[in-house]
Protein backbone atom coordinates (compact mmCIF):
# COMPACT_ATOMS: atom_id res chain seq x y z
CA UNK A 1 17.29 0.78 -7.32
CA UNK A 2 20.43 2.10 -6.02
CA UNK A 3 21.22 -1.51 -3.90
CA UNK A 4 24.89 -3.40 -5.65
CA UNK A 5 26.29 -0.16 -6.63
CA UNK A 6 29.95 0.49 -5.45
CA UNK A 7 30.55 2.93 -2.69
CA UNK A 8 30.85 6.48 -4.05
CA UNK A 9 29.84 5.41 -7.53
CA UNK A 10 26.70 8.14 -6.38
CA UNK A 11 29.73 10.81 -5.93
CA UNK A 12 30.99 10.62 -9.38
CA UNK A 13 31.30 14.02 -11.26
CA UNK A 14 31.10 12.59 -14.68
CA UNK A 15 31.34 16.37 -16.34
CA UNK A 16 33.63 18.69 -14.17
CA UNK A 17 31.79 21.23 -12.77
CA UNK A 18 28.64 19.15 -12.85
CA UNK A 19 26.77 17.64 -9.58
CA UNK A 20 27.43 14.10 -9.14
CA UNK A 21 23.88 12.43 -8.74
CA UNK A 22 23.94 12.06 -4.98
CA UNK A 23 23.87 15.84 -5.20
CA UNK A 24 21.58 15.39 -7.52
CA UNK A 25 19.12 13.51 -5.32
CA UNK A 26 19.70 15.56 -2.43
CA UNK A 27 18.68 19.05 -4.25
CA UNK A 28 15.46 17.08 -5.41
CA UNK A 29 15.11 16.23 -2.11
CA UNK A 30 15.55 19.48 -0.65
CA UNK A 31 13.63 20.98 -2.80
CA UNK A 32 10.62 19.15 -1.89
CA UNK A 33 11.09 20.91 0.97
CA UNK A 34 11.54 24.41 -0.31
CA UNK A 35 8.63 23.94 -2.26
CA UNK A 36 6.70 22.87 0.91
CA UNK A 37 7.46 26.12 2.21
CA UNK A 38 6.27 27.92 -0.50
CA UNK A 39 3.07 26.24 -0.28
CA UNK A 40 2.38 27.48 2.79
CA UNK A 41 3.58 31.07 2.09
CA UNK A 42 1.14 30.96 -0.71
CA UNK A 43 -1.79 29.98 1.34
CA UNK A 44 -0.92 32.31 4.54
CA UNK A 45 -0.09 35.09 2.36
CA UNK A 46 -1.21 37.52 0.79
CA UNK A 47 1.36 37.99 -2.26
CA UNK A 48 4.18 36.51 -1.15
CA UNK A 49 7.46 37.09 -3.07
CA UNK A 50 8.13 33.43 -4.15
CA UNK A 51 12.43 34.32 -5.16
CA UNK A 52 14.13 32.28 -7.58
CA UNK A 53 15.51 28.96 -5.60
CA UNK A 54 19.27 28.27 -6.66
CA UNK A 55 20.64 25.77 -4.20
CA UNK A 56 24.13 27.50 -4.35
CA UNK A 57 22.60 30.66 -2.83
CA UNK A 58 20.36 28.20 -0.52
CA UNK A 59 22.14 28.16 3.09
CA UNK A 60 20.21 25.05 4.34
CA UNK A 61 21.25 23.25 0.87
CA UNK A 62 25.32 22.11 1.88
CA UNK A 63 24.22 20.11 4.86
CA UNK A 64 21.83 17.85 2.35
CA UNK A 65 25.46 17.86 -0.17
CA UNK A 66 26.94 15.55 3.03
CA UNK A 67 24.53 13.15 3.67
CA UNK A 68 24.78 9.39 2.82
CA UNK A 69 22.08 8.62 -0.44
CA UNK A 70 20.44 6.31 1.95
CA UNK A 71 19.40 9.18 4.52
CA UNK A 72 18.99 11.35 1.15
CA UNK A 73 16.36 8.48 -0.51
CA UNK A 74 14.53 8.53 2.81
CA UNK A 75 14.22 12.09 3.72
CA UNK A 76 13.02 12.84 0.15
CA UNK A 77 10.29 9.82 0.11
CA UNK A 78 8.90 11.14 3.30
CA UNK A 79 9.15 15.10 1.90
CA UNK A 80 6.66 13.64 -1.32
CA UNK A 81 4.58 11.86 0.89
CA UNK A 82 4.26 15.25 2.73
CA UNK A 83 3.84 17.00 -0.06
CA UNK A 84 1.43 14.85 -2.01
CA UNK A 85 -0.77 14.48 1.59
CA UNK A 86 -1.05 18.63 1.51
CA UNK A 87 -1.57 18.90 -2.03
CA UNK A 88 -4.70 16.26 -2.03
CA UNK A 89 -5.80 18.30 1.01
CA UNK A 90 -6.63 21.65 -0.68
């Protein structure tokens, strides 16, 4: 989907201010891992206290900001297939 686009077309910031959709990708992506965690908060739990997630108060979110949308597509199709594989489980 993303294959013939120019390099750092991904990194544009069409509205200043705005994540470019790279960034956009990764915080999907990285939430797909928050959310994993959360899952298993919820089932080891007793009431856990599930905080709003804002990725600009979210130290492990800037390293995911950096990487190429390659290693960004891939991390985040193997987060779903994590997170569809413990979802069917329960």
């Amino acid at each position: 989907m993303l294959q013939g686009l120019k390099d750092g077309a991904l990194d544009n910031h069409p509205v200043p201010g705005k994540w470019s959709a790279r960034e956009n990708l990764a915080h999907l992506a990285r939430y797909h891992q928050i959310f994993l965690e959360r899952i298993e908060r919820i089932l080891a739990e007793d009431r856990p206290a599930l905080l709003r997630y804002a990725a600009e108060e979210d130290a492990g979110w800037p390293p995911w900001t950096t990487l190429p949308a390659g290693e960004v597509l891939s991390r985040l199709a193997a987060l779903r297939a994590q997170f569809v594989e413990r979802v069917d489980g329960l």
